[in-house]
PDB file of N, CA and C in Angstrom:
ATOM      1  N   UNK A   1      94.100 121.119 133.137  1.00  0.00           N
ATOM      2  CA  UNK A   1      92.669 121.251 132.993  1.00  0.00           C
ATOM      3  C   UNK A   1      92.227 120.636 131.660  1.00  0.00           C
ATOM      4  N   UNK A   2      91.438 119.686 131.638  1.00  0.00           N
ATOM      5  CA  UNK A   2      90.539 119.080 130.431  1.00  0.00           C
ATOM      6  C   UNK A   2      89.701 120.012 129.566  1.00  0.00           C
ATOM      7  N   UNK A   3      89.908 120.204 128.542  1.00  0.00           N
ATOM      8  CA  UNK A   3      88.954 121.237 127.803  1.00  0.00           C
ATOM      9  C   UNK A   3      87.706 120.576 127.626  1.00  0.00           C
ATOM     10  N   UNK A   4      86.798 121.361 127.307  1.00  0.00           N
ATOM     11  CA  UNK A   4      85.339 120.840 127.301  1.00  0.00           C
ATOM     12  C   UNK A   4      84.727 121.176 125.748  1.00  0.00           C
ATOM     13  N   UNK A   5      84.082 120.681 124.940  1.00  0.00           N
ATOM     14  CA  UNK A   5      83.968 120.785 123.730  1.00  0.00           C
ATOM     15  C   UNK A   5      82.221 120.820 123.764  1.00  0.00           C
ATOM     16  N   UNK A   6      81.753 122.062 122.838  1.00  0.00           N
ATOM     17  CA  UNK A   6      80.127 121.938 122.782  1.00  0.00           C
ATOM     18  C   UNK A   6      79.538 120.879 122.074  1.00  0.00           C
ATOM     19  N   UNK A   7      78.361 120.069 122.575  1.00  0.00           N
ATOM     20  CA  UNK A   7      78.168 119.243 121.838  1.00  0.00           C
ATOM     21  C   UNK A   7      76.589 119.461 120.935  1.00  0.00           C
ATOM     22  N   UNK A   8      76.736 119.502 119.803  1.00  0.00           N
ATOM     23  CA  UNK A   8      75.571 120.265 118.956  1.00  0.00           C
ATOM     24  C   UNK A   8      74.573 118.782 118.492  1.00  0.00           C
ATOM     25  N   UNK A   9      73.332 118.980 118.758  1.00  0.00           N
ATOM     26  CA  UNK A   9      72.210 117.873 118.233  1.00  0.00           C
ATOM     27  C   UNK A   9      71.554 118.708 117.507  1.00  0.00           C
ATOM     28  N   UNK A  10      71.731 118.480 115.996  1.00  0.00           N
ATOM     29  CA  UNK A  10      70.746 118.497 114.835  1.00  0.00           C
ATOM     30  C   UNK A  10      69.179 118.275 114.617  1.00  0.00           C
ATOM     31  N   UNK A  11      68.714 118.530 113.689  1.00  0.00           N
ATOM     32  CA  UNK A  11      67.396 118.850 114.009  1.00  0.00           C
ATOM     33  C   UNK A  11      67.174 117.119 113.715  1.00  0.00           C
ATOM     34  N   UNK A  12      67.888 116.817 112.958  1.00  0.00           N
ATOM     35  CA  UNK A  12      67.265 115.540 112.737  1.00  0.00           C
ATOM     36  C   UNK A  12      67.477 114.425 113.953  1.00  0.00           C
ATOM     37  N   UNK A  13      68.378 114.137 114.536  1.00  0.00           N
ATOM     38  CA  UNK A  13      68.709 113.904 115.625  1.00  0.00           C
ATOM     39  C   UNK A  13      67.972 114.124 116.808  1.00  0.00           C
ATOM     40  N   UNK A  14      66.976 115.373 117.038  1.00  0.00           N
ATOM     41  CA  UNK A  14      66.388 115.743 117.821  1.00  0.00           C
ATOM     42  C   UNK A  14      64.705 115.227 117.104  1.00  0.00           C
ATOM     43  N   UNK A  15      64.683 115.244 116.166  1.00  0.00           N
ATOM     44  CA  UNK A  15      63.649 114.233 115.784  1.00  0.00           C
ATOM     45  C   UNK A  15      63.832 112.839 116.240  1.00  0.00           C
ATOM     46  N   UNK A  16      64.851 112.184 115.930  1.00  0.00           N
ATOM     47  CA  UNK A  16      65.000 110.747 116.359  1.00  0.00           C
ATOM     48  C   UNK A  16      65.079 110.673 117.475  1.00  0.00           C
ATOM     49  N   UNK A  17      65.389 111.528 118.236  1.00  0.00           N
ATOM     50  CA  UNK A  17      65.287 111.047 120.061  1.00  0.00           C
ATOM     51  C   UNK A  17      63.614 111.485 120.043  1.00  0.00           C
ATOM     52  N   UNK A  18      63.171 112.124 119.876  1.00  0.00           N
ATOM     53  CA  UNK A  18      61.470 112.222 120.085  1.00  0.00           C
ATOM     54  C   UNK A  18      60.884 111.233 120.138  1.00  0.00           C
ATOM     55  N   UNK A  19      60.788 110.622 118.622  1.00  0.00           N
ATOM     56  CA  UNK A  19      60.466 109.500 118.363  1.00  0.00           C
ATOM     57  C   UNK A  19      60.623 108.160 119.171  1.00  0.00           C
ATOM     58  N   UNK A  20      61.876 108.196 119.462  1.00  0.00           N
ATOM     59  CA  UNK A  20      62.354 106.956 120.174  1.00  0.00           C
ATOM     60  C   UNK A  20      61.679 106.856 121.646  1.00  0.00           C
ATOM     61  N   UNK A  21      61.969 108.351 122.392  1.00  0.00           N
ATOM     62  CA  UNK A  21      61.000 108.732 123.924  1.00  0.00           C
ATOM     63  C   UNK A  21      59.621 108.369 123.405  1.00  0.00           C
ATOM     64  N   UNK A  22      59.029 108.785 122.615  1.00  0.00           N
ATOM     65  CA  UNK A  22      57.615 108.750 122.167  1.00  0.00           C
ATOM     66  C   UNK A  22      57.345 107.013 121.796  1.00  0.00           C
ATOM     67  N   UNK A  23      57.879 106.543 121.074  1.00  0.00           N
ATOM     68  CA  UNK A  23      57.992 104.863 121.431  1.00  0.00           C
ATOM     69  C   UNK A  23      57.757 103.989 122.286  1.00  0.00           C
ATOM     70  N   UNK A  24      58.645 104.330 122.870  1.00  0.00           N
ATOM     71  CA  UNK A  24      59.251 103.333 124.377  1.00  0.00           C
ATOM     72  C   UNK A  24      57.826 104.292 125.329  1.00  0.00           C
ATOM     73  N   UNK A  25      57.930 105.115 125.342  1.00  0.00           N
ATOM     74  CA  UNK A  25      56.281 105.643 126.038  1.00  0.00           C
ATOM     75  C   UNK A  25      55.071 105.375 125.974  1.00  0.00           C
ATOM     76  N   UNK A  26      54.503 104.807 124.544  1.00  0.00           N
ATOM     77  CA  UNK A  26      53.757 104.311 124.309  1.00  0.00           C
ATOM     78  C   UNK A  26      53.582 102.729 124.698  1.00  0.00           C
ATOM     79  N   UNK A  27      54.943 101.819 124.231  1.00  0.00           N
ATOM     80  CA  UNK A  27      55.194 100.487 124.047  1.00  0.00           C
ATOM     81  C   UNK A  27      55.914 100.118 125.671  1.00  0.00           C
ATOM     82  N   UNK A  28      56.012 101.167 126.423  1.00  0.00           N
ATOM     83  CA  UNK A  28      56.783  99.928 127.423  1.00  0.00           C
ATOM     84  C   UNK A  28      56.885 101.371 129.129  1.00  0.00           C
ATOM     85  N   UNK A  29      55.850 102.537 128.918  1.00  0.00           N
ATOM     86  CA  UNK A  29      55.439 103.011 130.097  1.00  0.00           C
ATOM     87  C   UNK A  29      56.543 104.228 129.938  1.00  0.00           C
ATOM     88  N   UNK A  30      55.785 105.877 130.419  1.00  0.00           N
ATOM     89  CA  UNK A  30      56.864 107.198 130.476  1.00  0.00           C
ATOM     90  C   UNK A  30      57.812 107.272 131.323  1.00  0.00           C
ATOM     91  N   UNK A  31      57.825 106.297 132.391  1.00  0.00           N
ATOM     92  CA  UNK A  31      58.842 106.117 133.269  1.00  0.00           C
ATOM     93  C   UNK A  31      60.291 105.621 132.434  1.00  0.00           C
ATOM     94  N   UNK A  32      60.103 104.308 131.752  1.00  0.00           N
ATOM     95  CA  UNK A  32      61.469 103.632 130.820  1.00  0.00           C
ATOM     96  C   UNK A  32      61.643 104.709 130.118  1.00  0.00           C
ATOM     97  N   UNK A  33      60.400 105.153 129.382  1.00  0.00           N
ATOM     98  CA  UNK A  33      61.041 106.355 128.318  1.00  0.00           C
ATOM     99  C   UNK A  33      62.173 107.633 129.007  1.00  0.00           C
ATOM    100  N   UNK A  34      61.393 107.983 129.662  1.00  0.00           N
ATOM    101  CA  UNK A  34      62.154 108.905 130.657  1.00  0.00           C
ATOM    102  C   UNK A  34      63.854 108.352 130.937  1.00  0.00           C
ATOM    103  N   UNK A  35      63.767 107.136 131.453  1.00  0.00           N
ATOM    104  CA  UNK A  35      65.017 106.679 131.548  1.00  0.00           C
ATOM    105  C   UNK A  35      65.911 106.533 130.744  1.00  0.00           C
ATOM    106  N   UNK A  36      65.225 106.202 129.404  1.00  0.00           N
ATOM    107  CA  UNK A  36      65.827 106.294 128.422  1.00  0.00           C
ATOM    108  C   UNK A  36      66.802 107.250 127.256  1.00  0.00           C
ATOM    109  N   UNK A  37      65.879 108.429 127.831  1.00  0.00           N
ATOM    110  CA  UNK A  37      66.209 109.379 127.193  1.00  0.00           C
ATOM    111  C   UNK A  37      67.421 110.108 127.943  1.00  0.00           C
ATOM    112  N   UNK A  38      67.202 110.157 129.293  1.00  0.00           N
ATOM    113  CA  UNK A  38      68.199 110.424 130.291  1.00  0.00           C
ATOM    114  C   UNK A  38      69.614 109.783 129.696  1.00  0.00           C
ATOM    115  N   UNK A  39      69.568 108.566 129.692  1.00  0.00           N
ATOM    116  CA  UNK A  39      70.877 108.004 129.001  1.00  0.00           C
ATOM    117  C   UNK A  39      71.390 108.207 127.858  1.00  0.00           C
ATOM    118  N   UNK A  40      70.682 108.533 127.012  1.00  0.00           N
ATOM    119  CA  UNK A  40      71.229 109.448 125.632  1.00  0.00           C
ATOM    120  C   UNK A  40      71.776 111.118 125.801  1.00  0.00           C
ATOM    121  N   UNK A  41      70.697 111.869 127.052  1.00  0.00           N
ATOM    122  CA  UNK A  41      71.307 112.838 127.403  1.00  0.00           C
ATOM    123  C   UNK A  41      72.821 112.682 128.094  1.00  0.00           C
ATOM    124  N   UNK A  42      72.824 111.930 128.775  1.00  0.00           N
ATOM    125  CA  UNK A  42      74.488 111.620 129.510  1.00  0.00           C
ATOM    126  C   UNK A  42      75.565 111.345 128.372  1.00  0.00           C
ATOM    127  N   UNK A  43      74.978 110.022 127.651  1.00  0.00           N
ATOM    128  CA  UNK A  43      75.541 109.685 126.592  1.00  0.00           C
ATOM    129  C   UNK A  43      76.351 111.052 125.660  1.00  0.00           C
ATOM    130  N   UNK A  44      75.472 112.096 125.684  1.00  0.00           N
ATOM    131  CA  UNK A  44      75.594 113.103 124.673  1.00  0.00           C
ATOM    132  C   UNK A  44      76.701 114.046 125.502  1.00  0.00           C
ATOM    133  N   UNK A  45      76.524 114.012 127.027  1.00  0.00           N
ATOM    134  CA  UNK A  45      77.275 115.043 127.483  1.00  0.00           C
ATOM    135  C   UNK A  45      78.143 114.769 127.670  1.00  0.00           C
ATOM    136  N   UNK A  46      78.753 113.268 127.843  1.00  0.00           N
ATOM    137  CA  UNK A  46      79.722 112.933 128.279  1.00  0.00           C
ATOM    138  C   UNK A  46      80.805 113.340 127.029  1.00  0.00           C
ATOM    139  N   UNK A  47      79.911 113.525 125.541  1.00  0.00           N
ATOM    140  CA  UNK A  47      81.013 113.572 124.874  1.00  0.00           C
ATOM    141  C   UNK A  47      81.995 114.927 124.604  1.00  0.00           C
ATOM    142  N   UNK A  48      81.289 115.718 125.549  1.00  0.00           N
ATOM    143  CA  UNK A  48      82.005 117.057 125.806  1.00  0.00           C
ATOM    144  C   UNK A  48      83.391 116.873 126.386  1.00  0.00           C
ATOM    145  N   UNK A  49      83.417 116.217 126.931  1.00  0.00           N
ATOM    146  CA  UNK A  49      84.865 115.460 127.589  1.00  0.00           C
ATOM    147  C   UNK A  49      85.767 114.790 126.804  1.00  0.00           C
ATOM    148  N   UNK A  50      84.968 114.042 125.987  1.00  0.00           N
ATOM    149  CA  UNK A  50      85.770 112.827 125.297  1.00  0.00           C
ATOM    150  C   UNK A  50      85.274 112.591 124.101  1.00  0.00           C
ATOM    151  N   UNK A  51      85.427 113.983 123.063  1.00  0.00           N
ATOM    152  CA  UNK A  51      84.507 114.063 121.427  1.00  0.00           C
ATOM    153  C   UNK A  51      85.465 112.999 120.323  1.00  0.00           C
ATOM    154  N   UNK A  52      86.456 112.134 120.789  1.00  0.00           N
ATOM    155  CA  UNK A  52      86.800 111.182 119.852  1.00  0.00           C
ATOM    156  C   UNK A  52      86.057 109.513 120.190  1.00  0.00           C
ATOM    157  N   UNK A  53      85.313 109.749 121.394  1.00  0.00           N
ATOM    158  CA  UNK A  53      84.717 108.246 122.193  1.00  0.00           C
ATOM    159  C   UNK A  53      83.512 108.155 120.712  1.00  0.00           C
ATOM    160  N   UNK A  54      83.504 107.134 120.479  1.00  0.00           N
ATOM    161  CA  UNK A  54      82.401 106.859 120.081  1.00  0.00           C
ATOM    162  C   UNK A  54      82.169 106.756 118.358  1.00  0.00           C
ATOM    163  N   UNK A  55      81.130 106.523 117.373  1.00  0.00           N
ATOM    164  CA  UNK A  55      81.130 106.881 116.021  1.00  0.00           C
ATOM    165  C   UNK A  55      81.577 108.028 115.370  1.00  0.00           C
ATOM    166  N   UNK A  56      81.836 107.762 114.219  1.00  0.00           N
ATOM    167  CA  UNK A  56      82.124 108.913 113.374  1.00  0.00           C
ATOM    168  C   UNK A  56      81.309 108.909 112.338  1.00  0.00           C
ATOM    169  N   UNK A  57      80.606 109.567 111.743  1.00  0.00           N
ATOM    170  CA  UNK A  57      79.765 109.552 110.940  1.00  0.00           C
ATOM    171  C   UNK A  57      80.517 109.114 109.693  1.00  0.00           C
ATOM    172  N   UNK A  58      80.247 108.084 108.877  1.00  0.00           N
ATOM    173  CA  UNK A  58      80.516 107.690 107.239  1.00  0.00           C
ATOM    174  C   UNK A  58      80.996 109.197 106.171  1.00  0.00           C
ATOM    175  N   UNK A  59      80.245 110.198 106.396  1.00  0.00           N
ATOM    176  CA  UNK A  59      80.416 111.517 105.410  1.00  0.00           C
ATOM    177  C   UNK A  59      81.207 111.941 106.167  1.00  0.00           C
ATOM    178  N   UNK A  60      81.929 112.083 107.801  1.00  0.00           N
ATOM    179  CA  UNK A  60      83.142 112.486 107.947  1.00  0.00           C
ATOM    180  C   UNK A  60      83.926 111.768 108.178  1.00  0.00           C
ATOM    181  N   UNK A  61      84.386 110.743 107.682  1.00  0.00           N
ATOM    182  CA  UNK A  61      85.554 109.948 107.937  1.00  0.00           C
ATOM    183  C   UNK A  61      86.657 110.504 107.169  1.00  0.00           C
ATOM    184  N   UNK A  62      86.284 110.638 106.046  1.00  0.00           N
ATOM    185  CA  UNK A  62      87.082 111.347 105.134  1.00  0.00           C
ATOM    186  C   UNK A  62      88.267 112.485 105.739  1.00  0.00           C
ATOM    187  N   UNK A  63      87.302 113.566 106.493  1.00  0.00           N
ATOM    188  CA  UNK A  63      88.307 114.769 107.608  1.00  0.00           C
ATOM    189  C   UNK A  63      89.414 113.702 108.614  1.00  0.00           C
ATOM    190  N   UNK A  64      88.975 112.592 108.893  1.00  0.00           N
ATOM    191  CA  UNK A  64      89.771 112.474 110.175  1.00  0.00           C
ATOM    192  C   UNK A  64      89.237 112.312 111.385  1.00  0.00           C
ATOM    193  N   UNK A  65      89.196 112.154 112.141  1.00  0.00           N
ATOM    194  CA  UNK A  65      88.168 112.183 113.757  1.00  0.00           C
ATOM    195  C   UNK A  65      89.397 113.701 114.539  1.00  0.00           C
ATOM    196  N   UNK A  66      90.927 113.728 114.325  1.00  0.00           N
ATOM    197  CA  UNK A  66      91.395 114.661 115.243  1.00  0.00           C
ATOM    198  C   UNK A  66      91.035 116.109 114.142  1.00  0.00           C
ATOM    199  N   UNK A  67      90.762 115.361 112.994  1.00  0.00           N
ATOM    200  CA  UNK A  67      90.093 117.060 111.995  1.00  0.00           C
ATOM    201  C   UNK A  67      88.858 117.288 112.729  1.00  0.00           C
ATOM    202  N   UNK A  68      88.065 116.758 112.854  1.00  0.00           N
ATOM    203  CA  UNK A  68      86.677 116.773 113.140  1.00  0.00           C
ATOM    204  C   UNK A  68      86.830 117.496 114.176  1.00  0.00           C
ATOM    205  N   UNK A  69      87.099 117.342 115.216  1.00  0.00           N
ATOM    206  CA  UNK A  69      87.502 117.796 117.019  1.00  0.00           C
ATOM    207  C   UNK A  69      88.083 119.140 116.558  1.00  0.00           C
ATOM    208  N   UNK A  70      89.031 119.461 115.370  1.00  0.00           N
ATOM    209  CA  UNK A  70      89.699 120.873 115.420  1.00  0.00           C
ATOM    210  C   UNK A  70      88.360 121.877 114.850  1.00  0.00           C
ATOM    211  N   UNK A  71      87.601 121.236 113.730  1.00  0.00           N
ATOM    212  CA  UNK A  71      87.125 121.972 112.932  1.00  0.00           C
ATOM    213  C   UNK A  71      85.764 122.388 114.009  1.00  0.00           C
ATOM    214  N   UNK A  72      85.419 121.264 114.705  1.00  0.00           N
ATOM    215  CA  UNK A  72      84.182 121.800 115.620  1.00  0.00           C
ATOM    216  C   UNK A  72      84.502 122.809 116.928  1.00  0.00           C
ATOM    217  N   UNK A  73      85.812 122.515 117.262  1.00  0.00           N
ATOM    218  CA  UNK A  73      86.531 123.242 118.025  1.00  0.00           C
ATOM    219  C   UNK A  73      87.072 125.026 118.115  1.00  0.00           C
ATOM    220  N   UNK A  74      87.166 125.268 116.233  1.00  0.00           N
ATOM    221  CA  UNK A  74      87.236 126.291 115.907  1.00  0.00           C
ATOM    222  C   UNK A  74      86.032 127.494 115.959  1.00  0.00           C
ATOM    223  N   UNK A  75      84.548 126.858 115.670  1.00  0.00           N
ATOM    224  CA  UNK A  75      83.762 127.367 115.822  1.00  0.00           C
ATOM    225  C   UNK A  75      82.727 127.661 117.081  1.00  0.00           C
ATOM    226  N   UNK A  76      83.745 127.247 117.961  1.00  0.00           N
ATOM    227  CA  UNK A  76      83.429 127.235 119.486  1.00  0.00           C
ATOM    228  C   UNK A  76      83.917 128.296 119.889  1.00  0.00           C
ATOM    229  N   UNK A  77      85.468 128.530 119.540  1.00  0.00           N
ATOM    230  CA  UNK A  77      86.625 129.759 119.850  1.00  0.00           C
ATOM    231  C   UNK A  77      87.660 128.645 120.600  1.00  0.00           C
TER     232      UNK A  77
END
């Protein structure tokens, strides 16, 4: 069985997807936006599956990416 890992969006993060839906809504119709945002939601869930796919933030490189996965992992249970 694949473990599943929570995936947490920050406030700031949740500002920048606003913005970005709120953008593309204005500049190009709520339908693309909609679509758009959908794909960042997948994007985001998928990484419950697979939390080493993808960036690592610059301020945690330092931990490691398999530190990162333990330390977010711990506060899950």
């Amino acid at each position: 069985m694949t473990r599943r890992f929570e995936v947490l969006i920050g406030a700031e993060a949740e500002r920048d997807i606003e913005e970005i839906y709120r953008y593309i809504a204005e500049h190009d119709g709520i339908v693309n936006a909609a679509h758009v945002l959908a794909g960042i939601e997948e994007a985001c869930s998928s990484l419950a599956g697979l939390p080493l796919r993808g960036n690592v933030p610059r301020n945690c490189r330092n931990w490691g990416s398999r530190n990162i996965v333990r330390r977010i992992s711990s506060h899950i249970g």
